[in-house]
C-alpha atoms as a PDB file:
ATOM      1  CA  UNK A   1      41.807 161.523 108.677  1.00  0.00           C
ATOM      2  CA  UNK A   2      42.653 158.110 108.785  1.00  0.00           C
ATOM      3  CA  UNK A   3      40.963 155.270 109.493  1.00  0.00           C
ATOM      4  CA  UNK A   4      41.177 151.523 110.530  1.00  0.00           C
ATOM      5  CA  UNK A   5      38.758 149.479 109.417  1.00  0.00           C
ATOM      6  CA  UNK A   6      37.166 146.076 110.396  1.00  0.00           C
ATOM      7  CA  UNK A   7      36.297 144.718 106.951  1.00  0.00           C
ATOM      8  CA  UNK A   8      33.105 142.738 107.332  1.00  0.00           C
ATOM      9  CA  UNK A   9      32.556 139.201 105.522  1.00  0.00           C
ATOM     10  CA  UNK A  10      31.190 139.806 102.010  1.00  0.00           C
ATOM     11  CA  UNK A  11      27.571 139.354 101.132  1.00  0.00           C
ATOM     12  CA  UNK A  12      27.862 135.758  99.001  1.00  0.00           C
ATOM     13  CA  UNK A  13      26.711 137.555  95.547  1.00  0.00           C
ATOM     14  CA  UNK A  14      27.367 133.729  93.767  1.00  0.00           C
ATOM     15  CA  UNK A  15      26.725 130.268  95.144  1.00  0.00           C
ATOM     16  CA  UNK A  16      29.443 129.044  97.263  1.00  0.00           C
ATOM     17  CA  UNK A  17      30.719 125.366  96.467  1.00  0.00           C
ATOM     18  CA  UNK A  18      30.547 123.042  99.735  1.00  0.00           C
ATOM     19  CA  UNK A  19      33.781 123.478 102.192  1.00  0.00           C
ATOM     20  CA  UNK A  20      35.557 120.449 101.834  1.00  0.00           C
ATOM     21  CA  UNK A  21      37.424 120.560 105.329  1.00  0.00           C
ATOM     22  CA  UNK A  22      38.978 123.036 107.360  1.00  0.00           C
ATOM     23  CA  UNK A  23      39.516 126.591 106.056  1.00  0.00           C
ATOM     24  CA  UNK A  24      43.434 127.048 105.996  1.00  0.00           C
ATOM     25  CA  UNK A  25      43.736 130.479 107.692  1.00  0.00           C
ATOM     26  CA  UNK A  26      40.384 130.043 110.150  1.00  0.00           C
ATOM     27  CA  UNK A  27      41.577 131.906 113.168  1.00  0.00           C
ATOM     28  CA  UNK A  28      43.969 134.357 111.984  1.00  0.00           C
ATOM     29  CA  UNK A  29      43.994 138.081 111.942  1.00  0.00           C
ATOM     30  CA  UNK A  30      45.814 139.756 109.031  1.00  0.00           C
ATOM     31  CA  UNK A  31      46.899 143.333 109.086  1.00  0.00           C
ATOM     32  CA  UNK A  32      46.157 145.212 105.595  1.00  0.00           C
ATOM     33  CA  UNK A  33      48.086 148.205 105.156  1.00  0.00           C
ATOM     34  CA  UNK A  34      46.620 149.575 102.023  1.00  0.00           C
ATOM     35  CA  UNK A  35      45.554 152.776 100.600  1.00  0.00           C
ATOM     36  CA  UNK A  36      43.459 151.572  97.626  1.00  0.00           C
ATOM     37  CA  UNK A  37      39.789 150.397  98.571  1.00  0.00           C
ATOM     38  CA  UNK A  38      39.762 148.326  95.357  1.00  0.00           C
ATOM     39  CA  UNK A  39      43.004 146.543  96.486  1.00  0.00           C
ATOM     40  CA  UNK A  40      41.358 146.112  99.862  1.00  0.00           C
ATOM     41  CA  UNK A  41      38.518 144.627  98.543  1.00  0.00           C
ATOM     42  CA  UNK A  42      40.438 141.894  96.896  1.00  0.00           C
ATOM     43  CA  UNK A  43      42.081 141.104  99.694  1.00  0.00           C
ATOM     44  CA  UNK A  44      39.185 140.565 101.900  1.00  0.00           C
ATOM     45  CA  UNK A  45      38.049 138.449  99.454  1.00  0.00           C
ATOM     46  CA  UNK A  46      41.009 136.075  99.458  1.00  0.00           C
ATOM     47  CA  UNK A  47      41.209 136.528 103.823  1.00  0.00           C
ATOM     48  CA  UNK A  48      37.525 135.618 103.495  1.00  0.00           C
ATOM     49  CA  UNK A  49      37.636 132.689 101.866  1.00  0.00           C
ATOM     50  CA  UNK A  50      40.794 131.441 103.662  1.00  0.00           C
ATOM     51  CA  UNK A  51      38.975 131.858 106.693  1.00  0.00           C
ATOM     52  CA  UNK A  52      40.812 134.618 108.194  1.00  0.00           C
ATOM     53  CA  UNK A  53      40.049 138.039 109.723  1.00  0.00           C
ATOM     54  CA  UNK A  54      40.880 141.458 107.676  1.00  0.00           C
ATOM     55  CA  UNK A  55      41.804 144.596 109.348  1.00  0.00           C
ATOM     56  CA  UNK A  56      42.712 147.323 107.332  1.00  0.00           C
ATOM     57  CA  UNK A  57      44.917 150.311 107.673  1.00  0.00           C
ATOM     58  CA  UNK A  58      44.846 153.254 105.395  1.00  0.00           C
ATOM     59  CA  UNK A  59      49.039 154.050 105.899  1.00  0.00           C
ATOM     60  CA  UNK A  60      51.458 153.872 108.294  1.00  0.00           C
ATOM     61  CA  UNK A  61      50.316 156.461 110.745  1.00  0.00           C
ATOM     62  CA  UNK A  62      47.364 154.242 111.130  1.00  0.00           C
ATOM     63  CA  UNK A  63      48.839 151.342 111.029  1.00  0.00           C
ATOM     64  CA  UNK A  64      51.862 152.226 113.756  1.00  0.00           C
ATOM     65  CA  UNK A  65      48.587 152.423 116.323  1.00  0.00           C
ATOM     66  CA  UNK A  66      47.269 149.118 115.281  1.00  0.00           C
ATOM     67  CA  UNK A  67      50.226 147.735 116.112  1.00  0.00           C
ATOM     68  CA  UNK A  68      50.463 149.354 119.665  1.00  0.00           C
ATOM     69  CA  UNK A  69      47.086 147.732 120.704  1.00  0.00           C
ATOM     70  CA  UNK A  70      46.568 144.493 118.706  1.00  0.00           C
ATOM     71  CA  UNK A  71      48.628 141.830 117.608  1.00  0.00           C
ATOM     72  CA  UNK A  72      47.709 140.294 114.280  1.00  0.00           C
ATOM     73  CA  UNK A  73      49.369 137.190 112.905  1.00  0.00           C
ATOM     74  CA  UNK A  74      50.162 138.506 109.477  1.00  0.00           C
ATOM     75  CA  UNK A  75      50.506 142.196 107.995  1.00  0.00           C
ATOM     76  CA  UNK A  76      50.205 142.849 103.624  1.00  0.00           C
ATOM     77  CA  UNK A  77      51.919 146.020 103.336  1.00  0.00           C
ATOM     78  CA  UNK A  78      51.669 148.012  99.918  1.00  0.00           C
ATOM     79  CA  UNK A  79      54.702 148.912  99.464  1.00  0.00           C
ATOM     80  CA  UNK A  80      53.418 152.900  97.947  1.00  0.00           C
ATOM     81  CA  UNK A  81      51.366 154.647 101.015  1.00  0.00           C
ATOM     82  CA  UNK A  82      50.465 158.272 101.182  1.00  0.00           C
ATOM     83  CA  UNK A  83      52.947 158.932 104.101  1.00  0.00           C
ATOM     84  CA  UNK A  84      56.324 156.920 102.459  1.00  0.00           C
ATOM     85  CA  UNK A  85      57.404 153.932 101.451  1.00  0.00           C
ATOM     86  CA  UNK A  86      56.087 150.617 103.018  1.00  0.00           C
ATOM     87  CA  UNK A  87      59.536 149.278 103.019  1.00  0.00           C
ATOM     88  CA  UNK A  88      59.928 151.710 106.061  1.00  0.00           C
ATOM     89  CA  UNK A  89      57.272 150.206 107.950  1.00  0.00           C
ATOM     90  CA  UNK A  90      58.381 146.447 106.652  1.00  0.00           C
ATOM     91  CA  UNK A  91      61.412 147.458 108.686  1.00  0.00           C
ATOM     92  CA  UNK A  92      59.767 148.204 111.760  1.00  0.00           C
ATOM     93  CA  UNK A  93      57.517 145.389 111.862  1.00  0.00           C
ATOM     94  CA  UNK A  94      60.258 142.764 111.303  1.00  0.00           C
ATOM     95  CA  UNK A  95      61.190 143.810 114.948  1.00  0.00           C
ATOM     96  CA  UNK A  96      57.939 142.106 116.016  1.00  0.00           C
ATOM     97  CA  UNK A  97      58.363 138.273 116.817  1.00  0.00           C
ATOM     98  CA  UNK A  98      55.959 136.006 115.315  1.00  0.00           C
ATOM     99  CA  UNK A  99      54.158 138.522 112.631  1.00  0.00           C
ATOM    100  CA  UNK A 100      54.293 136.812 109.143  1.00  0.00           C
ATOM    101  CA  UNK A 101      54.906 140.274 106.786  1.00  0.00           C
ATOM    102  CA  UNK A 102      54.023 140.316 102.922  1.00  0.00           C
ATOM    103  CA  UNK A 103      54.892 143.012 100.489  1.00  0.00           C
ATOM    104  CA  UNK A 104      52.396 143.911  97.882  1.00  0.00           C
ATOM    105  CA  UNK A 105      53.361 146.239  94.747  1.00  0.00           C
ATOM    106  CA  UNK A 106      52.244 145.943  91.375  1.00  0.00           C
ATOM    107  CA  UNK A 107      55.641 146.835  90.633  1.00  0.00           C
ATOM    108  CA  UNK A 108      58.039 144.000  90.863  1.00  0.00           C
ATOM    109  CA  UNK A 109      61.315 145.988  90.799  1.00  0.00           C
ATOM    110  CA  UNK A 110      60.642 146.377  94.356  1.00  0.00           C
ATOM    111  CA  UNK A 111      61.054 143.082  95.667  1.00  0.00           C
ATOM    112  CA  UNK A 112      64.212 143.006  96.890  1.00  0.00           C
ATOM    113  CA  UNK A 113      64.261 146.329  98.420  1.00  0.00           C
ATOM    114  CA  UNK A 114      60.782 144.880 100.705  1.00  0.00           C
ATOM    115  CA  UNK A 115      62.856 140.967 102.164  1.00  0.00           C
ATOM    116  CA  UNK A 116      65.535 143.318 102.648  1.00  0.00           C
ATOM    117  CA  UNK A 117      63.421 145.735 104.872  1.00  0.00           C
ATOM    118  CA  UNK A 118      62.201 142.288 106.432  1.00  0.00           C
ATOM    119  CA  UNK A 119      59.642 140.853 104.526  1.00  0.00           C
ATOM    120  CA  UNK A 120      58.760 137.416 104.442  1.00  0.00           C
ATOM    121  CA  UNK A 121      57.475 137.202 101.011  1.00  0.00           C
ATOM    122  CA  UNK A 122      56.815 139.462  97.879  1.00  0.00           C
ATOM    123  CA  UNK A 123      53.376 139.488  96.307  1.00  0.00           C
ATOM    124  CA  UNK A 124      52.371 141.170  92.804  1.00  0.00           C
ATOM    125  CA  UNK A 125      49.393 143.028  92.252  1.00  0.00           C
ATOM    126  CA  UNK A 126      46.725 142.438  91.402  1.00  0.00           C
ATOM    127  CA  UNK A 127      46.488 139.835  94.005  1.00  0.00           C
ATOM    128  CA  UNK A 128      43.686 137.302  92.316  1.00  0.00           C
ATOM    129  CA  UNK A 129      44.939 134.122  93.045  1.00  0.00           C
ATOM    130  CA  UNK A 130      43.427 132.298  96.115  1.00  0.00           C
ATOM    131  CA  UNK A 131      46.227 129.131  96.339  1.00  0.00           C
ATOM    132  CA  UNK A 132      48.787 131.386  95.951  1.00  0.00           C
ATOM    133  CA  UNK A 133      47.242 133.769  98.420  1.00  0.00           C
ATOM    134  CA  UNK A 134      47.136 130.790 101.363  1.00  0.00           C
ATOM    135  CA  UNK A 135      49.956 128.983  99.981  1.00  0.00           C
ATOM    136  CA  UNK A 136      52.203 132.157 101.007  1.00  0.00           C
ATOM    137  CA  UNK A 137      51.053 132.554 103.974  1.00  0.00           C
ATOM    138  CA  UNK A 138      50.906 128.850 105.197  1.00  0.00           C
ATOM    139  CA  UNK A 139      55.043 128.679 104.530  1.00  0.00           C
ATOM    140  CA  UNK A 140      55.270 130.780 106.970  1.00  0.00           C
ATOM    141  CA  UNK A 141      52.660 129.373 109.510  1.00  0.00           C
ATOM    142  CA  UNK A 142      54.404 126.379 111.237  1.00  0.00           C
ATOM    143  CA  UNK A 143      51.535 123.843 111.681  1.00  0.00           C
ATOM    144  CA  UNK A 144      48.684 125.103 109.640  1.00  0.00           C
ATOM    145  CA  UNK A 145      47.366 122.289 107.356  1.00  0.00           C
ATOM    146  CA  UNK A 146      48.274 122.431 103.818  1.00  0.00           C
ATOM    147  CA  UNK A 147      44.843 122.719 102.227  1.00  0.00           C
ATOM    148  CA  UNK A 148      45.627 125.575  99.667  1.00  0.00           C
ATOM    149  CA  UNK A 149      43.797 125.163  96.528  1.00  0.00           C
ATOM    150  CA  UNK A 150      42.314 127.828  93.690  1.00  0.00           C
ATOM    151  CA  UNK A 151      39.075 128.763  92.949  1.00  0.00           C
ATOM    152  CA  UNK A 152      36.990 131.501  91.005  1.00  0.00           C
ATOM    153  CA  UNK A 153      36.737 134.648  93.069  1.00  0.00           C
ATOM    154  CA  UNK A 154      34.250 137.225  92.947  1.00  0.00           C
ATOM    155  CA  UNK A 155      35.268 140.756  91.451  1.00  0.00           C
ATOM    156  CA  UNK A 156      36.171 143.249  94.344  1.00  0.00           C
ATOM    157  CA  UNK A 157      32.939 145.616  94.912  1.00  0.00           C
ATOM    158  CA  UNK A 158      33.000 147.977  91.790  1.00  0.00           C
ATOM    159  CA  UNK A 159      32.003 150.575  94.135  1.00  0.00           C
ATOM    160  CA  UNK A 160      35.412 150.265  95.996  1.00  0.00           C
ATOM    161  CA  UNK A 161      36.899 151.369  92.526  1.00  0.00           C
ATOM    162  CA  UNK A 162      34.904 154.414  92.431  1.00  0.00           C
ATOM    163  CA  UNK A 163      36.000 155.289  95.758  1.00  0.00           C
ATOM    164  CA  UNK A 164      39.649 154.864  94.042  1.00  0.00           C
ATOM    165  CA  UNK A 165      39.276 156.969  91.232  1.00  0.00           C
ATOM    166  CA  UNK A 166      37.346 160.057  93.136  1.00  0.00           C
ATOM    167  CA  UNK A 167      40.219 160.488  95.671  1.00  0.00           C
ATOM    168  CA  UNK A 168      42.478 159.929  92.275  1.00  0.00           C
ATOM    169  CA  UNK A 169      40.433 162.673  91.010  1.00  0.00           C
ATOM    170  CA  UNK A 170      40.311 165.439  93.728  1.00  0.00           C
ATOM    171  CA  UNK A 171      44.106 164.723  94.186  1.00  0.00           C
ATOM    172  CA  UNK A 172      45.276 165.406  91.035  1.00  0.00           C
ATOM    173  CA  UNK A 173      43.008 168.341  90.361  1.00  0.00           C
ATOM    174  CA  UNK A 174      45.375 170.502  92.512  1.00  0.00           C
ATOM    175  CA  UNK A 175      48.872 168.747  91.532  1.00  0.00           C
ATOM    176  CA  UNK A 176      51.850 170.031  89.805  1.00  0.00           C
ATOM    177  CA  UNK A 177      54.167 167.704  87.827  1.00  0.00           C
ATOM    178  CA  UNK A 178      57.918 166.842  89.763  1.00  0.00           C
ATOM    179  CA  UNK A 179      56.296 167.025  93.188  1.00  0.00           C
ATOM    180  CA  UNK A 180      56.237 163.849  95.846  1.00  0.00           C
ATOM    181  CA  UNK A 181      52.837 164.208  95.902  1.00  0.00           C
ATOM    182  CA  UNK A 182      52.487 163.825  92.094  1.00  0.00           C
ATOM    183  CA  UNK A 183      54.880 160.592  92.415  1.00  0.00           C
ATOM    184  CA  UNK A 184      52.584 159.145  94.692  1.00  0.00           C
ATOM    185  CA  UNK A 185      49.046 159.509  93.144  1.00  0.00           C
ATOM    186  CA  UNK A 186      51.031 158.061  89.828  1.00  0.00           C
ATOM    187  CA  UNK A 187      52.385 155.257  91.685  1.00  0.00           C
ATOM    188  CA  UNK A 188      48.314 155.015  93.398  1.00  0.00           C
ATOM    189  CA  UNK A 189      46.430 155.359  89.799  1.00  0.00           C
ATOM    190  CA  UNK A 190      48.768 153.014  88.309  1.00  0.00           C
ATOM    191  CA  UNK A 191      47.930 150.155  91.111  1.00  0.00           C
ATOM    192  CA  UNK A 192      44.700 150.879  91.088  1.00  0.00           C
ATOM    193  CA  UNK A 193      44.305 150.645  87.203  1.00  0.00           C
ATOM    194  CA  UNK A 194      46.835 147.434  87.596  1.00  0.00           C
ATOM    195  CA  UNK A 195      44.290 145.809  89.782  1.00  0.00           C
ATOM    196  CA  UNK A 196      41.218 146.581  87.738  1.00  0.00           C
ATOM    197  CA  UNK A 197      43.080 145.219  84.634  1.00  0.00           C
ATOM    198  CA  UNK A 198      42.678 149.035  82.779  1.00  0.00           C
ATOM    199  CA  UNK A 199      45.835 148.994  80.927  1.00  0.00           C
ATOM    200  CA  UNK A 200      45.215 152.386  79.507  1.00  0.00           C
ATOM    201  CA  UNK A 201      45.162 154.004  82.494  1.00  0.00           C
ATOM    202  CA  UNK A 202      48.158 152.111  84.139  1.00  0.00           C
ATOM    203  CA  UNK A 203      49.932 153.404  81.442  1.00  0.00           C
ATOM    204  CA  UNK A 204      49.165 157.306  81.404  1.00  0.00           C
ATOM    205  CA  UNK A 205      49.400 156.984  85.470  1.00  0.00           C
ATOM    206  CA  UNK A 206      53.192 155.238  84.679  1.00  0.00           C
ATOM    207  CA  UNK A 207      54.104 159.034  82.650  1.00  0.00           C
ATOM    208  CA  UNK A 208      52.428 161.371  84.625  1.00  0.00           C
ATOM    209  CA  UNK A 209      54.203 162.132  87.755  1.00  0.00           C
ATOM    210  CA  UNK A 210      56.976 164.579  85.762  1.00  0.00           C
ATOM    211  CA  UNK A 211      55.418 165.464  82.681  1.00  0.00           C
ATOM    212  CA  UNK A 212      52.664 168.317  82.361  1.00  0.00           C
ATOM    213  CA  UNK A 213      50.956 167.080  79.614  1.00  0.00           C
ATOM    214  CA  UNK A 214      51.146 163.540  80.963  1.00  0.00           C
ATOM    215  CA  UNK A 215      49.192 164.615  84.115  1.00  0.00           C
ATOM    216  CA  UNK A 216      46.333 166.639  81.923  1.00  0.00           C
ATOM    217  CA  UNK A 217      46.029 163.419  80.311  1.00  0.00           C
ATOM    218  CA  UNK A 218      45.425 161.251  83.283  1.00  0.00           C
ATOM    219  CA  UNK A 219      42.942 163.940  84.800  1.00  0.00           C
ATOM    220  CA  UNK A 220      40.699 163.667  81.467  1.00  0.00           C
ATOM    221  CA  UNK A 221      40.590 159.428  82.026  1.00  0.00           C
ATOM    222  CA  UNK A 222      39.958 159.535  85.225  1.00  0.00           C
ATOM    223  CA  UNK A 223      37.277 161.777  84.188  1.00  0.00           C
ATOM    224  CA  UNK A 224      36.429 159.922  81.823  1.00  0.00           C
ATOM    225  CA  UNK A 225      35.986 156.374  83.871  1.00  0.00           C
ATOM    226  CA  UNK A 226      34.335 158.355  86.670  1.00  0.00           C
ATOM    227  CA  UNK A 227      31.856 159.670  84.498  1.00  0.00           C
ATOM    228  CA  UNK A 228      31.376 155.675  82.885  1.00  0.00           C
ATOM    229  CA  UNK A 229      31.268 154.521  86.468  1.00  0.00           C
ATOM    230  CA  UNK A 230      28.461 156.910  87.900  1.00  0.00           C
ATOM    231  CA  UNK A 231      25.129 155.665  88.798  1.00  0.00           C
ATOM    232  CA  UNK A 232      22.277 155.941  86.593  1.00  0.00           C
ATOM    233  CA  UNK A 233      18.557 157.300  88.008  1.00  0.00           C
END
């Protein structure tokens, strides 16, 4: 069932440089609507650093009661969540005054489709750049100080991609080609390989969801990657 999570502030695994001054998004609670834990991961990151607060939802079940109790001062919405397309819950949120709303798809065909539902702004997976991160988010924050500026990040938790790849894994084992469900764990795979930078992947998730052979294909690599991926006693 899902789940919403209270990410907590990463473990510094590196030496953080001094803070030169405020941190542009201190205070603020943003809303993470996001099915991938890799994806997630990233994004705490970038909250982290900025300063701000990460909840995470895992769709838009989840999310809908978030929004019932708490009021967060900016939602990222993935635009491909296991119960339909974020561009339906952009819409509903845009009735909300004051929420800043981001779309977030590695697929950039879908950009229009989320400002029309009511998004503020588009972003592209993977999501690794810091300044363009705050700077997003502070043109739509009346007042915030412009401090926006880039910096190396930390990978996401590699566990978090393991995670990925073993729900990949027990979803597909089950799937038949031409289904919704098939569209949606090729539209998942194919973010999640987007995000990791495994083009090989991306691409066999981008042919899978109608084609037989296609989806015995991207069974065996995610085999394969689990398999690369497990822990060694």
């Amino acid at each position: 069932m899902p789940h919403l999570h209270l990410l907590p502030d990463p473990m510094p695994s590196f030496v953080p440089r001094p803070l030169r001054g405020p941190l542009p998004l201190a205070g603020l609670t943003v809303l993470a609507v996001e099915d991938s834990h890799f994806a997630a991961e990233a994004m705490r990151l970038l909250c982290h650093r900025s300063g701000a607060k990460l909840r995470r939802a895992d769709d838009m079940e989840t999310a809908r009661r978030h929004l019932d109790r708490y009021c967060p001062d900016a939602a990222i919405v993935d635009l491909g969540l296991p119960d339909g397309a974020g561009e339906m819950l952009i819409a509903e949120m845009a009735t909300r005054p004051g929420l800043v709303i981001l779309a977030a798809s590695g697929d950039p065909s879908r950009r229009e489709a989320a400002l029309e539902a009511g998004a503020h702004a588009f972003l592209e997976k993977p999501l690794d750049s810091l300044a363009l991160f705050q700077q997003v988010l502070l043109d739509h924050l009346p007042g915030r100080p412009r401090l926006a500026e880039d910096e190396m990040l930390p990978p996401p938790d590699p566990f978090s991609l393991r995670e990925d790849l073993t729900r990949a894994a027990e979803l597909a084992a089950t799937l038949l080609p031409g289904t919704a469900r098939a569209r949606y764990l090729a539209g998942f795979v194919a973010g999640v390989a987007r995000s990791s930078g495994d083009k090989a992947l991306e691409q066999a998730a981008r042919h899978a969801p109608d084609c037989p052979d296609a989806l015995d294909l991207l069974r065996r690599l995610i085999a394969v990657r689990l398999a690369a991926a497990a822990p060694a006693f």
